[in-house]
N, C-alpha and C. Protein backbone atom coordinates (compact mmCIF):
# COMPACT_ATOMS: atom_id res chain seq x y z
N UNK A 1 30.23 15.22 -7.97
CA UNK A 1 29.56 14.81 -6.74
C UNK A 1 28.12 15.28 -6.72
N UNK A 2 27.89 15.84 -7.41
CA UNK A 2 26.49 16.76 -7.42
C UNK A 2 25.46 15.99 -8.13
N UNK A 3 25.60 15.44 -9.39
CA UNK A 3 25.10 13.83 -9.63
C UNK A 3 24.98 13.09 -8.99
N UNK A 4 25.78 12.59 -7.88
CA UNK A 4 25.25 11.67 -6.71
C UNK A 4 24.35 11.73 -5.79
N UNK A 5 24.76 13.04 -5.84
CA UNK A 5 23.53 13.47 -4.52
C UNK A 5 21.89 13.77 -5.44
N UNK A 6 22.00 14.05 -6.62
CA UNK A 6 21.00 14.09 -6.95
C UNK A 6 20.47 13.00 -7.55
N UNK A 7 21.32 12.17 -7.43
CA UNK A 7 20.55 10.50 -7.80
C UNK A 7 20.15 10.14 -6.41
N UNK A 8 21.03 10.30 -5.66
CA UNK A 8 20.23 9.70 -4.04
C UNK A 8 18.96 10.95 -3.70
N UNK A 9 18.96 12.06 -4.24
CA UNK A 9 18.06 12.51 -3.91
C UNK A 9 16.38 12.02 -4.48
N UNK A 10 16.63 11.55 -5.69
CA UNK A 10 15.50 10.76 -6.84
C UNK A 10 15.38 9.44 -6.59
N UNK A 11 16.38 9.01 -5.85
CA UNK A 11 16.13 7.71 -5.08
C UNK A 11 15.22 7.48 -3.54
N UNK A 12 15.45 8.49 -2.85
CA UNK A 12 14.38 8.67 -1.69
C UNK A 12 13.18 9.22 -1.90
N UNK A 13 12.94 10.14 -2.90
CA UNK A 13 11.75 10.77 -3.15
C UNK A 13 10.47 8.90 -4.14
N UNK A 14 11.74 8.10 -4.83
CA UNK A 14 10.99 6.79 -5.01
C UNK A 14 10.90 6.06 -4.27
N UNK A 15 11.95 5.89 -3.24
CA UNK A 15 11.40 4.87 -2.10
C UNK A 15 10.10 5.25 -1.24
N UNK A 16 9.95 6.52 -1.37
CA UNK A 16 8.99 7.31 -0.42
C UNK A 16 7.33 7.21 -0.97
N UNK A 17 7.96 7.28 -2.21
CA UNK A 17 6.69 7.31 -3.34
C UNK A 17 5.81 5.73 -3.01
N UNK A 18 7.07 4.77 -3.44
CA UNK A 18 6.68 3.35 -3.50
C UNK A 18 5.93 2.75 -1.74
N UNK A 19 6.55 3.24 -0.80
CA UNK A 19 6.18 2.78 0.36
C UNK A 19 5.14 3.80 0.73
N UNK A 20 4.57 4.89 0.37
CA UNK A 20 3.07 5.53 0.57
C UNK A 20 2.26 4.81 -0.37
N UNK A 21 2.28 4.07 -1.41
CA UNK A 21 1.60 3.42 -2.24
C UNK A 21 1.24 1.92 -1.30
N UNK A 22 2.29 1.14 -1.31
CA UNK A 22 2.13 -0.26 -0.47
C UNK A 22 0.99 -0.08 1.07
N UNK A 23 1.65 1.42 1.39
CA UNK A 23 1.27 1.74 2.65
C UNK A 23 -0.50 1.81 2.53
N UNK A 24 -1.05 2.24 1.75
CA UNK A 24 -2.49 2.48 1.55
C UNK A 24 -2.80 1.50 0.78
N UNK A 25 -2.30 0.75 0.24
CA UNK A 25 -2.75 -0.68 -0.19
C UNK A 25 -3.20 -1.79 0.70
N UNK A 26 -2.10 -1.68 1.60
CA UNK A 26 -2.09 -2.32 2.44
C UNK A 26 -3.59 -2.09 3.78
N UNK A 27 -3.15 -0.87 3.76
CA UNK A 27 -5.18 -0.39 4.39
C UNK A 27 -6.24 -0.69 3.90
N UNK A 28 -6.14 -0.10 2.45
CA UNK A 28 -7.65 -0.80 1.67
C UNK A 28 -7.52 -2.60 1.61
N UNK A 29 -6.82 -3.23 1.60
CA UNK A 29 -7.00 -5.10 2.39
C UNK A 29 -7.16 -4.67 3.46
N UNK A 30 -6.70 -4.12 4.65
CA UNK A 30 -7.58 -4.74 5.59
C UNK A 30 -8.72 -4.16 5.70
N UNK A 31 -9.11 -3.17 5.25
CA UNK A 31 -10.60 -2.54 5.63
C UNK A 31 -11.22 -3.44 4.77
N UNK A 32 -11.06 -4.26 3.66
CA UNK A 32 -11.97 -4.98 3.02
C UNK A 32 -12.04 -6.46 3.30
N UNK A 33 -10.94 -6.57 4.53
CA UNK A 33 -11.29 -7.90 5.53
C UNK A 33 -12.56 -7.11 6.41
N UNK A 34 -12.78 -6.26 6.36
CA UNK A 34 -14.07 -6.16 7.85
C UNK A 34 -15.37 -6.34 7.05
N UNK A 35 -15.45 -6.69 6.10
CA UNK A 35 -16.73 -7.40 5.34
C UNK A 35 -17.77 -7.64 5.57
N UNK A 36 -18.05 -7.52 6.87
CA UNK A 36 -18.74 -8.72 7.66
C UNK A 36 -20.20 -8.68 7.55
N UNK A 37 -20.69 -6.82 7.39
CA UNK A 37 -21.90 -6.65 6.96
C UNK A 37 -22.60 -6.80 5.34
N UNK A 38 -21.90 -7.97 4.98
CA UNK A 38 -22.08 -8.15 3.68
C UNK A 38 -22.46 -9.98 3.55
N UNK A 39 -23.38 -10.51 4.10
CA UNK A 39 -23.66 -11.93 4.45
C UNK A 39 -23.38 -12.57 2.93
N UNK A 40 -23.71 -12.27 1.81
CA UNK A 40 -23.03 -12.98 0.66
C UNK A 40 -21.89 -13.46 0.83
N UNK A 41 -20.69 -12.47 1.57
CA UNK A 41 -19.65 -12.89 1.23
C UNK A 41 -19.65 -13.55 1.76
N UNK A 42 -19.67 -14.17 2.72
CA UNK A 42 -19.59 -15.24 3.80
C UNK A 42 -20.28 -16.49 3.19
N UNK A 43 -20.43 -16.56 2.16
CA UNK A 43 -21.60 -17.94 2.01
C UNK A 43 -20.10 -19.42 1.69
N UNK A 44 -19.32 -18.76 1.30
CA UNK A 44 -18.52 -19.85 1.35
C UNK A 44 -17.56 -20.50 2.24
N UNK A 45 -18.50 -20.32 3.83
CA UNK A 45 -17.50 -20.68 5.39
C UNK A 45 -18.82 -21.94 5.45
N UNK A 46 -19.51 -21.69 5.05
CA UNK A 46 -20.86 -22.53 5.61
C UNK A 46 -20.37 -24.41 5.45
């Protein structure tokens, strides 16, 4: 039983891992939607 628990224990420490990764990914897109002071980027709405 002690194998189990230490596979579920290596299993939350990766889910934890993987969803703080997505989690700050997910921030740096939107902070690089606020663009806006960057008029280049915008040249292709015109």
């Amino acid at each position: 039983m002690e194998f189990f628990t230490q596979a579920v224990n290596v299993l939350k420490i990766l889910v934890t891992a993987v969803g703080a990764g997505l989690g700050a990914w997910g921030v740096i897109n939107l902070m690089e939607g606020y663009g806006s002071d960057n008029p280049g980027a915008n040249a292709h709405v015109r």
